[in-house]
C-alpha atoms as a PDB file:
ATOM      1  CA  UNK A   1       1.318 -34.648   4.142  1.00  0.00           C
ATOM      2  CA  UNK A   2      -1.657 -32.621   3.330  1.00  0.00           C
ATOM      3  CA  UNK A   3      -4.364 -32.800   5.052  1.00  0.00           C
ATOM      4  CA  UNK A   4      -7.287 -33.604   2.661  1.00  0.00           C
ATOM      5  CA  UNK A   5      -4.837 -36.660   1.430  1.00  0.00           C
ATOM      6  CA  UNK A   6      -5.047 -37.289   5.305  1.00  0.00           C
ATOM      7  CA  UNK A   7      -8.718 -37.747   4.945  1.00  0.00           C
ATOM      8  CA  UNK A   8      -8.741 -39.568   2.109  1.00  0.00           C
ATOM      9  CA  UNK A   9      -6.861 -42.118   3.178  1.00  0.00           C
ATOM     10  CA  UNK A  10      -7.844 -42.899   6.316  1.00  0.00           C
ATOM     11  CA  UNK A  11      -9.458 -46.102   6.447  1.00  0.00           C
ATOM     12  CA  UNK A  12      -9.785 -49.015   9.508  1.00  0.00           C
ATOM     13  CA  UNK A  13      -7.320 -51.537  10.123  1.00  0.00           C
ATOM     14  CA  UNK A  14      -8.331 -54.912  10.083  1.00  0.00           C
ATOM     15  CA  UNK A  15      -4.951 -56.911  10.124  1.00  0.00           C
ATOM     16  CA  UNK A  16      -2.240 -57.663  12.459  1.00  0.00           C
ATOM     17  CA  UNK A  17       0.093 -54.741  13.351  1.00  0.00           C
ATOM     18  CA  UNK A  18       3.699 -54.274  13.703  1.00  0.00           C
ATOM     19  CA  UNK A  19       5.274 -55.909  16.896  1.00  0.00           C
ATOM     20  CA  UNK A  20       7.062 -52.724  17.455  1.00  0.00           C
ATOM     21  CA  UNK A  21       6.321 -50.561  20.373  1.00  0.00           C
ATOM     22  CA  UNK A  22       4.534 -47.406  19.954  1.00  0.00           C
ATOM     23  CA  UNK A  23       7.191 -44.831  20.863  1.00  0.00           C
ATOM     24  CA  UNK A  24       6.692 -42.360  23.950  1.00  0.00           C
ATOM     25  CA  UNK A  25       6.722 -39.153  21.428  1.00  0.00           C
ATOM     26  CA  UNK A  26       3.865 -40.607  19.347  1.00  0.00           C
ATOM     27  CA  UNK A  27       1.411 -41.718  22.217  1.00  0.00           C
ATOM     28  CA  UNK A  28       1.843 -37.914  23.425  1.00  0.00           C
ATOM     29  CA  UNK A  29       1.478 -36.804  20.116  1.00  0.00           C
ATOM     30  CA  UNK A  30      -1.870 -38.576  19.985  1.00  0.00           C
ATOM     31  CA  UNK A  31      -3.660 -37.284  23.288  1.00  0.00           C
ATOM     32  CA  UNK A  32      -2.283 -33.839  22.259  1.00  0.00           C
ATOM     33  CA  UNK A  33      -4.247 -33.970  18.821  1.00  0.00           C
ATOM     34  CA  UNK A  34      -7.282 -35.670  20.837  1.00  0.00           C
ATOM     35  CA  UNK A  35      -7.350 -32.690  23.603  1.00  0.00           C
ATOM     36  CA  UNK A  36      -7.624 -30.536  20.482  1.00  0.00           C
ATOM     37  CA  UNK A  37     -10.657 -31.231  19.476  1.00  0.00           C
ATOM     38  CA  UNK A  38     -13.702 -29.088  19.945  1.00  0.00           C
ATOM     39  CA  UNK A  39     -16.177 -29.519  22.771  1.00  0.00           C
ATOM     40  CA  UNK A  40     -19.417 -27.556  24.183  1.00  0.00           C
ATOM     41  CA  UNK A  41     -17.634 -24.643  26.349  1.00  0.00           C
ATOM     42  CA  UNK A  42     -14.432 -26.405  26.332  1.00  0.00           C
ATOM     43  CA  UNK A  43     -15.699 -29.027  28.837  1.00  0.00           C
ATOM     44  CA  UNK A  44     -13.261 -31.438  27.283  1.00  0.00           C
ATOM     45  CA  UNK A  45     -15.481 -34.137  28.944  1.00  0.00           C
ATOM     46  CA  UNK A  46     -13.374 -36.938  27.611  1.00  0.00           C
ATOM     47  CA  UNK A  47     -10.512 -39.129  29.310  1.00  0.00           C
ATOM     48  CA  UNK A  48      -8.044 -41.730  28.124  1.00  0.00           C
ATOM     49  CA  UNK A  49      -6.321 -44.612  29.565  1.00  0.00           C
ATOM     50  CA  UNK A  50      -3.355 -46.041  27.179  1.00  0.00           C
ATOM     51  CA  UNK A  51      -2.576 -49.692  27.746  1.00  0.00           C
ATOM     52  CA  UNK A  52       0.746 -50.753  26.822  1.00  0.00           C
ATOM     53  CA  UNK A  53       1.782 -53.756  29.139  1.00  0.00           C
ATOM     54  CA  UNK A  54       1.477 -56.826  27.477  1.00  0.00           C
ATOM     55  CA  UNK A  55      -0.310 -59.067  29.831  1.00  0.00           C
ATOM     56  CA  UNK A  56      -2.893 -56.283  30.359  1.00  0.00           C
ATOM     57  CA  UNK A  57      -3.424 -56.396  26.621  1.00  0.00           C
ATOM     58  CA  UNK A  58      -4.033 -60.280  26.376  1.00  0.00           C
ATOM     59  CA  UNK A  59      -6.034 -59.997  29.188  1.00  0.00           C
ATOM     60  CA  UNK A  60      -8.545 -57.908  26.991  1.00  0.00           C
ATOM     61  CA  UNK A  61      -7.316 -60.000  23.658  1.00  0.00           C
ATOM     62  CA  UNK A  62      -9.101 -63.052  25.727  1.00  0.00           C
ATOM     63  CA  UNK A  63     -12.396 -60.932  26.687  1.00  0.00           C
ATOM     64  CA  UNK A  64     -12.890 -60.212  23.118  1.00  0.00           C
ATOM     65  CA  UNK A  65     -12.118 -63.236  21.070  1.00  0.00           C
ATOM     66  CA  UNK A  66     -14.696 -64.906  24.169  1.00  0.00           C
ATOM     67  CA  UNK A  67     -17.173 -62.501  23.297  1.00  0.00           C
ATOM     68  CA  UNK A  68     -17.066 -62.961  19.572  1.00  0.00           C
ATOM     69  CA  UNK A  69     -17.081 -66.871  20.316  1.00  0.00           C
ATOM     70  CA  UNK A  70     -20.088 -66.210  22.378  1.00  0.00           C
ATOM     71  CA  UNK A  71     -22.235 -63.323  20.308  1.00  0.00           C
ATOM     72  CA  UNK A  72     -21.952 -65.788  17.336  1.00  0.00           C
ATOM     73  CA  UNK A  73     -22.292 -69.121  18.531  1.00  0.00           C
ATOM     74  CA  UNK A  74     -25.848 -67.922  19.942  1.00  0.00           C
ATOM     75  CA  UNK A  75     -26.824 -66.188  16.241  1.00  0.00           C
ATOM     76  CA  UNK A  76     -27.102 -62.844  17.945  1.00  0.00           C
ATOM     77  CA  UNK A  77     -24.351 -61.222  15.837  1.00  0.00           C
ATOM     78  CA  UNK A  78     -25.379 -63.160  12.784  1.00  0.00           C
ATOM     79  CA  UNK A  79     -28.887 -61.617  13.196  1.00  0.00           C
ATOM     80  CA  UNK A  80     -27.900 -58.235  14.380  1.00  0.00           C
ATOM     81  CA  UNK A  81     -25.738 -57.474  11.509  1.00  0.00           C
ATOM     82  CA  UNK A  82     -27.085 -59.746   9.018  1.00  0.00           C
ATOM     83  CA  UNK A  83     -28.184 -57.077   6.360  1.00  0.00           C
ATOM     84  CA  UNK A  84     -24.307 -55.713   6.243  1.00  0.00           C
ATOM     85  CA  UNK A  85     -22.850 -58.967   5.780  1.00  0.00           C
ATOM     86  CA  UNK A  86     -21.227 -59.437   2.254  1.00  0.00           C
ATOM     87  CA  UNK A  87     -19.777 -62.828   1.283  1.00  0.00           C
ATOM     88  CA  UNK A  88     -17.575 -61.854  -1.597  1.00  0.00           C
ATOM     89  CA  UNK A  89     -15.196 -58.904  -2.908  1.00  0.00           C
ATOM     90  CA  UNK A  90     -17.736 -58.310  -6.065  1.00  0.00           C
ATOM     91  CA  UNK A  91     -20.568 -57.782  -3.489  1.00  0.00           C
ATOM     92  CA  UNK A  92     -19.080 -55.374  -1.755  1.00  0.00           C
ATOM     93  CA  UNK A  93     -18.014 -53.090  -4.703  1.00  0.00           C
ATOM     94  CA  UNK A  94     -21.467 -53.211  -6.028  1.00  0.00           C
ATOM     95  CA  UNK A  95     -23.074 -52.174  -1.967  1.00  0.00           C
ATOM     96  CA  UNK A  96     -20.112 -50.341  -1.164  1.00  0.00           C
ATOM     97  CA  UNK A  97     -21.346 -50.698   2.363  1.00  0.00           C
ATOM     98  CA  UNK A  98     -20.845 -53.637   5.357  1.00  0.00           C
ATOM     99  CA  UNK A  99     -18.500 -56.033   6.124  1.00  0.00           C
ATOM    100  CA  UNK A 100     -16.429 -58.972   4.323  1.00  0.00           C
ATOM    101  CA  UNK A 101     -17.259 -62.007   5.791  1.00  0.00           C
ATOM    102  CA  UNK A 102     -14.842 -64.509   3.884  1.00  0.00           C
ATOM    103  CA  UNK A 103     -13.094 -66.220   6.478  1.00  0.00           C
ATOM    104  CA  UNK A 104     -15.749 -69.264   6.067  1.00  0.00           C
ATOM    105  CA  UNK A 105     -14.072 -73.009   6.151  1.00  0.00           C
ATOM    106  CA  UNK A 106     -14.453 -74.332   2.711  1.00  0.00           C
ATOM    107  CA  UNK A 107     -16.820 -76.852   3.578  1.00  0.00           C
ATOM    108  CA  UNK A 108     -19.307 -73.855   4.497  1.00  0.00           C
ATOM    109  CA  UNK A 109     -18.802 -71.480   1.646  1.00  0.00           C
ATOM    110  CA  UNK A 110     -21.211 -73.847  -0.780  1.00  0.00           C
ATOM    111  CA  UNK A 111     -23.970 -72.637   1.983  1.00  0.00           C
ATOM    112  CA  UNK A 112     -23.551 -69.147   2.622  1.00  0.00           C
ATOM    113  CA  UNK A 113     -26.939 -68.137   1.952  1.00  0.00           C
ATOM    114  CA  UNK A 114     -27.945 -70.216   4.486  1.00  0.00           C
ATOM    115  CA  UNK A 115     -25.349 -68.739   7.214  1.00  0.00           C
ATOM    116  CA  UNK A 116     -28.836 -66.553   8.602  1.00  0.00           C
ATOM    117  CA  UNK A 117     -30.728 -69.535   9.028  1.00  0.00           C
ATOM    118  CA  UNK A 118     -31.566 -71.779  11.678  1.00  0.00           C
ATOM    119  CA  UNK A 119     -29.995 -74.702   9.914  1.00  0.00           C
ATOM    120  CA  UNK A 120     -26.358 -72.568   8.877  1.00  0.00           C
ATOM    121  CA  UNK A 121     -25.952 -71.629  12.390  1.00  0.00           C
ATOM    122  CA  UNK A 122     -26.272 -75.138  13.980  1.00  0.00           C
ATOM    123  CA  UNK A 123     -23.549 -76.324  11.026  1.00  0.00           C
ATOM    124  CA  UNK A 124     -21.501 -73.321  11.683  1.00  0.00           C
ATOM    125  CA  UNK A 125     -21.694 -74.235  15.552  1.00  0.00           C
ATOM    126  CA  UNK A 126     -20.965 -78.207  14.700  1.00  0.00           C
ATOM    127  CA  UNK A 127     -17.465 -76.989  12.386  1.00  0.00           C
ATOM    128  CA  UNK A 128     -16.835 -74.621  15.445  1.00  0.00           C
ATOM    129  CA  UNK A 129     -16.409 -71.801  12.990  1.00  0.00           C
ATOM    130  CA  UNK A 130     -17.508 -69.320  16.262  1.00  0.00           C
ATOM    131  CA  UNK A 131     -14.596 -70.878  17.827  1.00  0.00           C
ATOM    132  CA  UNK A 132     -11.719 -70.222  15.439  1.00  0.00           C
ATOM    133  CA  UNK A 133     -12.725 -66.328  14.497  1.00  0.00           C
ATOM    134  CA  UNK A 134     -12.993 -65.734  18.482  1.00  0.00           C
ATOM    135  CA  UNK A 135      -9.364 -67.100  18.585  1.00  0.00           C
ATOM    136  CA  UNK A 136      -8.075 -65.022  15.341  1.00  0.00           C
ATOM    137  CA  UNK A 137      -9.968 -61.713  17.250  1.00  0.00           C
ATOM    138  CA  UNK A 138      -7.974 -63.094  19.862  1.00  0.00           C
ATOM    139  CA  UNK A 139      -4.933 -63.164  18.375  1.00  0.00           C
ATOM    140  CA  UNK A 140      -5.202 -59.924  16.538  1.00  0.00           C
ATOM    141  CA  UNK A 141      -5.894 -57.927  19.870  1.00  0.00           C
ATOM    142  CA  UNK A 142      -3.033 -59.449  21.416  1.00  0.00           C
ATOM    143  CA  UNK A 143      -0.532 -58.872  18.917  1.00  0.00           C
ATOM    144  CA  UNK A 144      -1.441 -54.816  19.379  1.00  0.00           C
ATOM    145  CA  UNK A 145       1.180 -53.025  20.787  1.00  0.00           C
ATOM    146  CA  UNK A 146      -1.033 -50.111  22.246  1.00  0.00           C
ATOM    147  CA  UNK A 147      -4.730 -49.786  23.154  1.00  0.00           C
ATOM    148  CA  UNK A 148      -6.440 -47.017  24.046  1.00  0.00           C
ATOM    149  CA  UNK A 149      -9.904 -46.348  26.240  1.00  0.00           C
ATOM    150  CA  UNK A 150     -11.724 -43.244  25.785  1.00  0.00           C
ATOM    151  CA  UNK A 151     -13.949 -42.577  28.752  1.00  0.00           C
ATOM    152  CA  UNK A 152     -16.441 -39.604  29.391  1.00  0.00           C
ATOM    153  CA  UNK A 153     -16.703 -37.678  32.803  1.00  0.00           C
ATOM    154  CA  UNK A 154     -20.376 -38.359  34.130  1.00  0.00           C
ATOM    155  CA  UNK A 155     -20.455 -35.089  35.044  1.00  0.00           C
ATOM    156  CA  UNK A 156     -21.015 -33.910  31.588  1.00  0.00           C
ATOM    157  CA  UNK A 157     -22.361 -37.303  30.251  1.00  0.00           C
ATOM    158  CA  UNK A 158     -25.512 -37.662  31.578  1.00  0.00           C
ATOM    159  CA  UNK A 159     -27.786 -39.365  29.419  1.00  0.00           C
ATOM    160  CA  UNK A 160     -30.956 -37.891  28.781  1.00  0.00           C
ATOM    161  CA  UNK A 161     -29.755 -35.044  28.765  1.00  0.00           C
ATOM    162  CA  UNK A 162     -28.220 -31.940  26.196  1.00  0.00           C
ATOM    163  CA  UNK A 163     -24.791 -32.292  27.838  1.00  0.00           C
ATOM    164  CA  UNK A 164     -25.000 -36.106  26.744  1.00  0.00           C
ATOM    165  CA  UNK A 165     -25.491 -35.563  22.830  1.00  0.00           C
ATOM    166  CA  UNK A 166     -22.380 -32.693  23.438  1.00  0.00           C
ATOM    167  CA  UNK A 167     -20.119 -35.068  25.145  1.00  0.00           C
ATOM    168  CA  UNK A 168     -20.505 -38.191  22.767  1.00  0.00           C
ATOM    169  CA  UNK A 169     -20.108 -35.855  19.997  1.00  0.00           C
ATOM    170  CA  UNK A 170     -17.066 -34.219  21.320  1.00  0.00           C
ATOM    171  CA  UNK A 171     -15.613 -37.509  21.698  1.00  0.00           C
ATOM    172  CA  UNK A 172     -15.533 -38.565  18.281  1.00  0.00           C
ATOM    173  CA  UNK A 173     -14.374 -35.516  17.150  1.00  0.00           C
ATOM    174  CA  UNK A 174     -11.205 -36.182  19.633  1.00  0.00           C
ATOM    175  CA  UNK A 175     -11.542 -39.879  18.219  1.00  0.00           C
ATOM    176  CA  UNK A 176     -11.450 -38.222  15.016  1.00  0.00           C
ATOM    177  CA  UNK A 177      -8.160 -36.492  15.477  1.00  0.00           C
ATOM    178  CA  UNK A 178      -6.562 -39.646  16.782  1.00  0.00           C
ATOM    179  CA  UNK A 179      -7.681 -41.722  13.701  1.00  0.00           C
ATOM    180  CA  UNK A 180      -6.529 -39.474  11.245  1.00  0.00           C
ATOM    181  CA  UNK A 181      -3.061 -38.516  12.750  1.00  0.00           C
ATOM    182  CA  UNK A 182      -2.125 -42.245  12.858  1.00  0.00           C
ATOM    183  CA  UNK A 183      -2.315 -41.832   8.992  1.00  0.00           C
ATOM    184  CA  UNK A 184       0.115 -39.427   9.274  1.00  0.00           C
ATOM    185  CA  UNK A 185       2.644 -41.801  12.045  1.00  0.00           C
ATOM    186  CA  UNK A 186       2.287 -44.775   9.081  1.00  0.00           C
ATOM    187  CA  UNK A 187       0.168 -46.660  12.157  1.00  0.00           C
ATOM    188  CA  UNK A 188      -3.416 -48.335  11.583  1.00  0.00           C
ATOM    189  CA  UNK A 189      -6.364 -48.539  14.199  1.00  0.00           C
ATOM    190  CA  UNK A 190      -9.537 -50.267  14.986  1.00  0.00           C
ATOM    191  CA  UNK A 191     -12.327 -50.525  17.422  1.00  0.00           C
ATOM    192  CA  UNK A 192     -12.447 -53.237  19.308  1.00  0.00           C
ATOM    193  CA  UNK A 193     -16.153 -53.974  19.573  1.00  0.00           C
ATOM    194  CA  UNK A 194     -17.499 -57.181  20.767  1.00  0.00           C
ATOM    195  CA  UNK A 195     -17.209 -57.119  24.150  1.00  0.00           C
ATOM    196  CA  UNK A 196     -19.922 -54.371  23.928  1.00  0.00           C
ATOM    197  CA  UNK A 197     -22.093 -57.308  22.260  1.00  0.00           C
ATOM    198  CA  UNK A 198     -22.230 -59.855  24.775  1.00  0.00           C
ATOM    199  CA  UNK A 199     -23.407 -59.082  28.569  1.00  0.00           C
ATOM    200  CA  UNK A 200     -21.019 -58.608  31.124  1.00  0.00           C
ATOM    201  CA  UNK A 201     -17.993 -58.341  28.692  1.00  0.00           C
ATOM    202  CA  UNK A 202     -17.784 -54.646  28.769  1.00  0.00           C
ATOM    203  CA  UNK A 203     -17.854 -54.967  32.798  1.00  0.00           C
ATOM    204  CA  UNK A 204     -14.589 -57.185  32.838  1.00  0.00           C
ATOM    205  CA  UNK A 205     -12.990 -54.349  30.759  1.00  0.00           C
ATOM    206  CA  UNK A 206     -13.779 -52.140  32.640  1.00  0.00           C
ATOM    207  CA  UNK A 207     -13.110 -53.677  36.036  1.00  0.00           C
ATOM    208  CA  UNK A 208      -9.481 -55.006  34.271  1.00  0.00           C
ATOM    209  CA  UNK A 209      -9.007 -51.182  33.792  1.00  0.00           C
ATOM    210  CA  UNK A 210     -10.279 -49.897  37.439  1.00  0.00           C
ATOM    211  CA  UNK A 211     -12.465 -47.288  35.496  1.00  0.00           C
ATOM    212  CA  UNK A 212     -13.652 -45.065  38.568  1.00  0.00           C
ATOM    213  CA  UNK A 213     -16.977 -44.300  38.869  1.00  0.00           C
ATOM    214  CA  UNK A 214     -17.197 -40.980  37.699  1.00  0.00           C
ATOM    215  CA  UNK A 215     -16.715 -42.275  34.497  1.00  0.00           C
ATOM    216  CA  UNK A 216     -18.325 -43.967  31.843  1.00  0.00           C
ATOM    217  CA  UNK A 217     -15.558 -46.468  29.565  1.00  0.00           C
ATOM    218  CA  UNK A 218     -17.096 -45.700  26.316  1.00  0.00           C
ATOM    219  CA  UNK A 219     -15.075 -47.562  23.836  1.00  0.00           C
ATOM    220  CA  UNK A 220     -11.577 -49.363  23.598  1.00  0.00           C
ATOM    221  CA  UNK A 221      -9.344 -48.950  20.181  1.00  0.00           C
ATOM    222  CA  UNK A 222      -6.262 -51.079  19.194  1.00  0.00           C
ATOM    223  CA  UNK A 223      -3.594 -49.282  17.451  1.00  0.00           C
ATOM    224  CA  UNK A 224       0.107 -50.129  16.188  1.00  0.00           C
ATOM    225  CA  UNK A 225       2.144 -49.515  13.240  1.00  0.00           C
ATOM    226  CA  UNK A 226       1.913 -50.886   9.755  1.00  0.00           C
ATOM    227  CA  UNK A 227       4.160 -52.441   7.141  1.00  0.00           C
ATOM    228  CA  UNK A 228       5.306 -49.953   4.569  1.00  0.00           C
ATOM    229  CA  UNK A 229       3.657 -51.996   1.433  1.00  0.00           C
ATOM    230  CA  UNK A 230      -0.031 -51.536   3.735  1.00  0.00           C
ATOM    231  CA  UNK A 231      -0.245 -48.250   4.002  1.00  0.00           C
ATOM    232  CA  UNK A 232      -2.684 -46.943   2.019  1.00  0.00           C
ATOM    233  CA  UNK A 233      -0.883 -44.891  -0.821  1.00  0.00           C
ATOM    234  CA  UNK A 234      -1.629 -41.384  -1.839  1.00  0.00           C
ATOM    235  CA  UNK A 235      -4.161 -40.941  -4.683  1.00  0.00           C
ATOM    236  CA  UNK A 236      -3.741 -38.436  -7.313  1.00  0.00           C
ATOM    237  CA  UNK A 237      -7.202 -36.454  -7.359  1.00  0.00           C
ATOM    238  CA  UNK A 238      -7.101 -35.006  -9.837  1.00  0.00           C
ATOM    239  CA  UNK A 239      -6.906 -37.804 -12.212  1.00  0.00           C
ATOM    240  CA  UNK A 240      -8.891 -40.605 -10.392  1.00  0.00           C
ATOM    241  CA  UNK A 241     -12.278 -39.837  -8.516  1.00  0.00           C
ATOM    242  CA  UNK A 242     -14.749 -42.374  -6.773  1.00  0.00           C
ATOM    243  CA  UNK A 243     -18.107 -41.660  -7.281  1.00  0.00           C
ATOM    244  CA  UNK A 244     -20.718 -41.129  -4.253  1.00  0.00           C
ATOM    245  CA  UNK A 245     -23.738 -43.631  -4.229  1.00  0.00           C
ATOM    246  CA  UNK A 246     -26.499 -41.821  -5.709  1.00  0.00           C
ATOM    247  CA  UNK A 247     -28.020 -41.826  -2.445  1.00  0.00           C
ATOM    248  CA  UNK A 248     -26.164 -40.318  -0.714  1.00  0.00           C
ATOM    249  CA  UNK A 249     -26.242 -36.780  -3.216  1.00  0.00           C
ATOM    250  CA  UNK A 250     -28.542 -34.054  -2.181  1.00  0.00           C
ATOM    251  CA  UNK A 251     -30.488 -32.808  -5.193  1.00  0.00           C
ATOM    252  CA  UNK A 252     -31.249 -29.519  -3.207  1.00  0.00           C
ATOM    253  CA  UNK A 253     -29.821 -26.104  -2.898  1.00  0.00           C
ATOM    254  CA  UNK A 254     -26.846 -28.256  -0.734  1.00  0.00           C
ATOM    255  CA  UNK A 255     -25.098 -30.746  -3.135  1.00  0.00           C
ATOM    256  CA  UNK A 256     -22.549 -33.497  -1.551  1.00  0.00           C
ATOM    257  CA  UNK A 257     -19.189 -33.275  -2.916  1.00  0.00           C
ATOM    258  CA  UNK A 258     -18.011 -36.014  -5.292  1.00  0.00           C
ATOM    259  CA  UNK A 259     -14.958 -37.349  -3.658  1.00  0.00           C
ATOM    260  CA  UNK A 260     -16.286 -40.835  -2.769  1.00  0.00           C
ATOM    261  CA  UNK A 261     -16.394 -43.012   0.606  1.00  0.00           C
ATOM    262  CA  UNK A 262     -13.446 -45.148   1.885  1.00  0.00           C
ATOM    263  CA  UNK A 263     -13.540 -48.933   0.976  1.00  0.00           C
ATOM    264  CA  UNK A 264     -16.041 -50.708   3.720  1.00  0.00           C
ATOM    265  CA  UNK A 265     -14.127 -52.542   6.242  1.00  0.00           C
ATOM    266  CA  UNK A 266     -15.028 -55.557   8.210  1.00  0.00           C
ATOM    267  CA  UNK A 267     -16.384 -55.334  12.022  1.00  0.00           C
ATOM    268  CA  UNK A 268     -13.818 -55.876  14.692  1.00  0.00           C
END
């Protein structure tokens, strides 16, 4: 596979994965391609921990669905994130930027302007819709076969600091590598974010994984294979292009390519 069609069609995965276990050669294969990524003097600041044992994995499947039960029953997702929120397919081809949030019972779709509101989020909390998208994040963090922590030595992460802004950076260029070789394996990935939204979440991960104190668990990733007829097909170039948002071309002596953005993806 080339490697620009590598780029292009990376993309997040936001569904359930394959039950199958990720094989021995490919989790190598994926901290080799994350140790080759560039960092400031070749500090390589960043560790890993890869969870594969099932009861491990629910045990952080149950921290997350809690904490998107939690962040939403209270509105603080809703108002955190409320300017990305799109409530239909046509929305977000005309933004091009946020997250789908169609998973709505039926009785609440006739009021989605009113999801923000004071009112919307005392209905929402009455249906229990928190409730039943903690348990699907729940469910799809379970049915992962691998996850993955990235953690930074606080030796070179200390915040405040140069060496911070070098560290973080270096880690999501090895992040980077990770993401775009599971394009290449036929495997999907996504960050698995909400325990960093509710207090004292993060801390149970983080305890769960006995993250010593000279380092700093910055973020936690599901991964797993895909079904054949989901993976994102190659795109002939040079007969299709996606146009970039007027915004986001330079009119200067430095012009953006025209290649497009990936389709927006929903938070998770």
């Amino acid at each position: 596979m080339e490697f620009l069609d590598v780029v292009r069609r990376r993309k997040t995965t936001n569904g359930p994965f394959l039950p199958d276990r990720v094989s021995e050669e490919h989790q190598r294969l994926l901290m080799e391609v994350a140790g080759r990524a560039p960092s400031q003097l070749n500090s390589q600041p960043w560790r890993f921990v890869i969870v594969d044992d099932p009861n491990t994995i629910e045990t952080i499947a149950t921290i997350s669905g809690d904490s998107m039960t939690e962040a939403m029953s209270n509105g603080t997702f809703f108002e955190r994130y409320k300017p990305y929120f799109r409530f239909s397919a046509s929305e977000m081809a005309e933004r091009r930027d946020g997250m789908l949030f169609d998973k709505l019972p039926a009785a609440l779709r006739p009021f989605t302007t009113q999801v923000f509101t004071k009112r919307g989020q005392k209905l929402m909390n009455a249906m229990r819709v928190p409730q039943k998208l903690g348990e699907e994040n729940r469910k799809l963090v379970a049915g992962s076969p691998l996850l993955i922590g990235v953690m930074l030595d606080r030796s070179e992460y200390r915040p405040g600091e140069l060496s911070s802004f070098y560290s973080v950076f270096s880690m999501g260029a090895a992040m980077e590598n990770v993401w775009l070789t599971t394009v290449e394996l036929g495997m999907g990935i996504q960050f698995v974010s909400f325990p960093m939204e509710v207090p004292g979440m993060w801390a149970k991960i983080e305890n769960l994984l006995e993250v010593p104190d000279s380092l700093e668990l910055m973020a936690v990733y599901r991964l797993g294979y895909v079904p054949t007829e989901q993976r994102r097909p190659a795109i002939d170039w040079t007969s299709h292009e996606r146009k970039l948002p007027s915004q986001y071309v330079f009119r200067g002596t430095c012009k953006t390519p025209q290649t497009g953005w990936d389709t927006p993806v929903s938070h998770g």
